[in-house]
Protein backbone atom coordinates (compact mmCIF):
# COMPACT_ATOMS: atom_id res chain seq x y z
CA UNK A 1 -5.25 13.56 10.27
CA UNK A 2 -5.04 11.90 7.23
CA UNK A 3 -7.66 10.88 4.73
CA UNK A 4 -8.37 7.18 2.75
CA UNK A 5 -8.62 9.66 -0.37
CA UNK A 6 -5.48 11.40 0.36
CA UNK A 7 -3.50 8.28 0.72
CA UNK A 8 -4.41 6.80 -2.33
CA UNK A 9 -2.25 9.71 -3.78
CA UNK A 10 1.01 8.66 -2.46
CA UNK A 11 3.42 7.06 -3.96
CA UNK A 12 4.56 3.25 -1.86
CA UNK A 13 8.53 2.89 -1.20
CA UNK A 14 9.88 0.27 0.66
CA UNK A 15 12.86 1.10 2.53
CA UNK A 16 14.64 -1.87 2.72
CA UNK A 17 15.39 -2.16 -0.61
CA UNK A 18 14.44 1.44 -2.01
CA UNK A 19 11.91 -0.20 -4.44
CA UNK A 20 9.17 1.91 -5.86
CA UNK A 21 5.70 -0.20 -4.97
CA UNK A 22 3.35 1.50 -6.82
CA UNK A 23 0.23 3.81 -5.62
CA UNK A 24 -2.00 3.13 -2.94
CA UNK A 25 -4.91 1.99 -4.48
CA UNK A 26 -7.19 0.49 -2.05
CA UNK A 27 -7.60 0.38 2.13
CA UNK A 28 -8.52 -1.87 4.41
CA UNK A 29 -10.49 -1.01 7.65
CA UNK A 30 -11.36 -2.60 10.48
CA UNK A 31 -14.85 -1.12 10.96
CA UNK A 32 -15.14 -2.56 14.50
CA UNK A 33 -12.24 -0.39 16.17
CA UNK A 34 -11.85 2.51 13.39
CA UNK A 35 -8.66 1.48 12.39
CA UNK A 36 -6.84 1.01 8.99
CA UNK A 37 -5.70 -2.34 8.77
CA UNK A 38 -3.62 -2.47 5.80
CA UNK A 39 -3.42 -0.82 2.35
CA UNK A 40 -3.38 -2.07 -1.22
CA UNK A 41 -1.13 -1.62 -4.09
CA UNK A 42 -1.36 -3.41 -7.31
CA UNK A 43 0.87 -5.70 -8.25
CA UNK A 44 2.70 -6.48 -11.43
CA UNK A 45 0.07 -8.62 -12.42
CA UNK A 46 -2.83 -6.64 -11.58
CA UNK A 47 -1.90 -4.08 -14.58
CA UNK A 48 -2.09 -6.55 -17.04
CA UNK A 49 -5.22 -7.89 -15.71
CA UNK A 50 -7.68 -5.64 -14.33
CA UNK A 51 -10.20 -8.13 -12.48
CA UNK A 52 -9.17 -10.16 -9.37
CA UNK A 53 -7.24 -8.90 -6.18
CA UNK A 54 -4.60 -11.70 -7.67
CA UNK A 55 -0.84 -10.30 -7.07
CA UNK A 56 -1.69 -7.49 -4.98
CA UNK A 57 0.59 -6.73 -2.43
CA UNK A 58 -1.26 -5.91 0.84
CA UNK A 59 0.66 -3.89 3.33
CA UNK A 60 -0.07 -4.56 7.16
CA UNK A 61 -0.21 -0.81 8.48
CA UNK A 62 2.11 -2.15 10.62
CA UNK A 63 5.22 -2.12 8.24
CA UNK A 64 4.46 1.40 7.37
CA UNK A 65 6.87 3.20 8.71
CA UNK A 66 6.30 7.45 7.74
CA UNK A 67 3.39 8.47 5.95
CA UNK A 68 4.49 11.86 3.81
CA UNK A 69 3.07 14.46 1.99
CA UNK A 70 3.67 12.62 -1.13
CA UNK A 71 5.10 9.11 -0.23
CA UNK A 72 4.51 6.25 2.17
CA UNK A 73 7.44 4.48 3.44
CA UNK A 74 7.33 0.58 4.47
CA UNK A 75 9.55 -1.77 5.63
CA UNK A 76 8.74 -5.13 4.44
CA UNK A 77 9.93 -8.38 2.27
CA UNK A 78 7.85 -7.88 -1.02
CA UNK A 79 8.83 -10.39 -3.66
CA UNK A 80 8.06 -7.95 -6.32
CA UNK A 81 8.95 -9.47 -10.38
């Protein structure tokens, strides 16, 4: 089992074109069946501006394809400047 804490520790790769994402820095739950929805990682934007979910790339926990002791691996089209 795997804990929201201990996933905002790993590092996001997607695998289809070997692109480093960023960390996992928020999650999304569904508190009606238990389940993780999606998770959050900031997006280029969001480091120059703090404020605003704005150019955050949300991550269907669908697309995630391995969840490691370090990294997560997804597989999804992220336009990512």
């Amino acid at each position: 089992m795997v804990r929201g804490y201990d996933l905002k520790q790993r590092e996001v790769i997607n695998v289809s074109d070997g692109r480093r994402l960023g960390y996992v820095y928020d999650i999304e739950i569904n508190f009606e069946n238990g389940k993780v929805e999606s998770i959050v990682v900031p997006g280029p934007s969001r480091i120059k501006n703090l404020f605003g979910r704005n150019g955050d790339i949300v991550i269907p926990w669908e697309k995630i394809q391995r969840v490691g002791d370090d990294i997560i691996l997804v597989n999804c089209d992220v336009a990512v400047k």
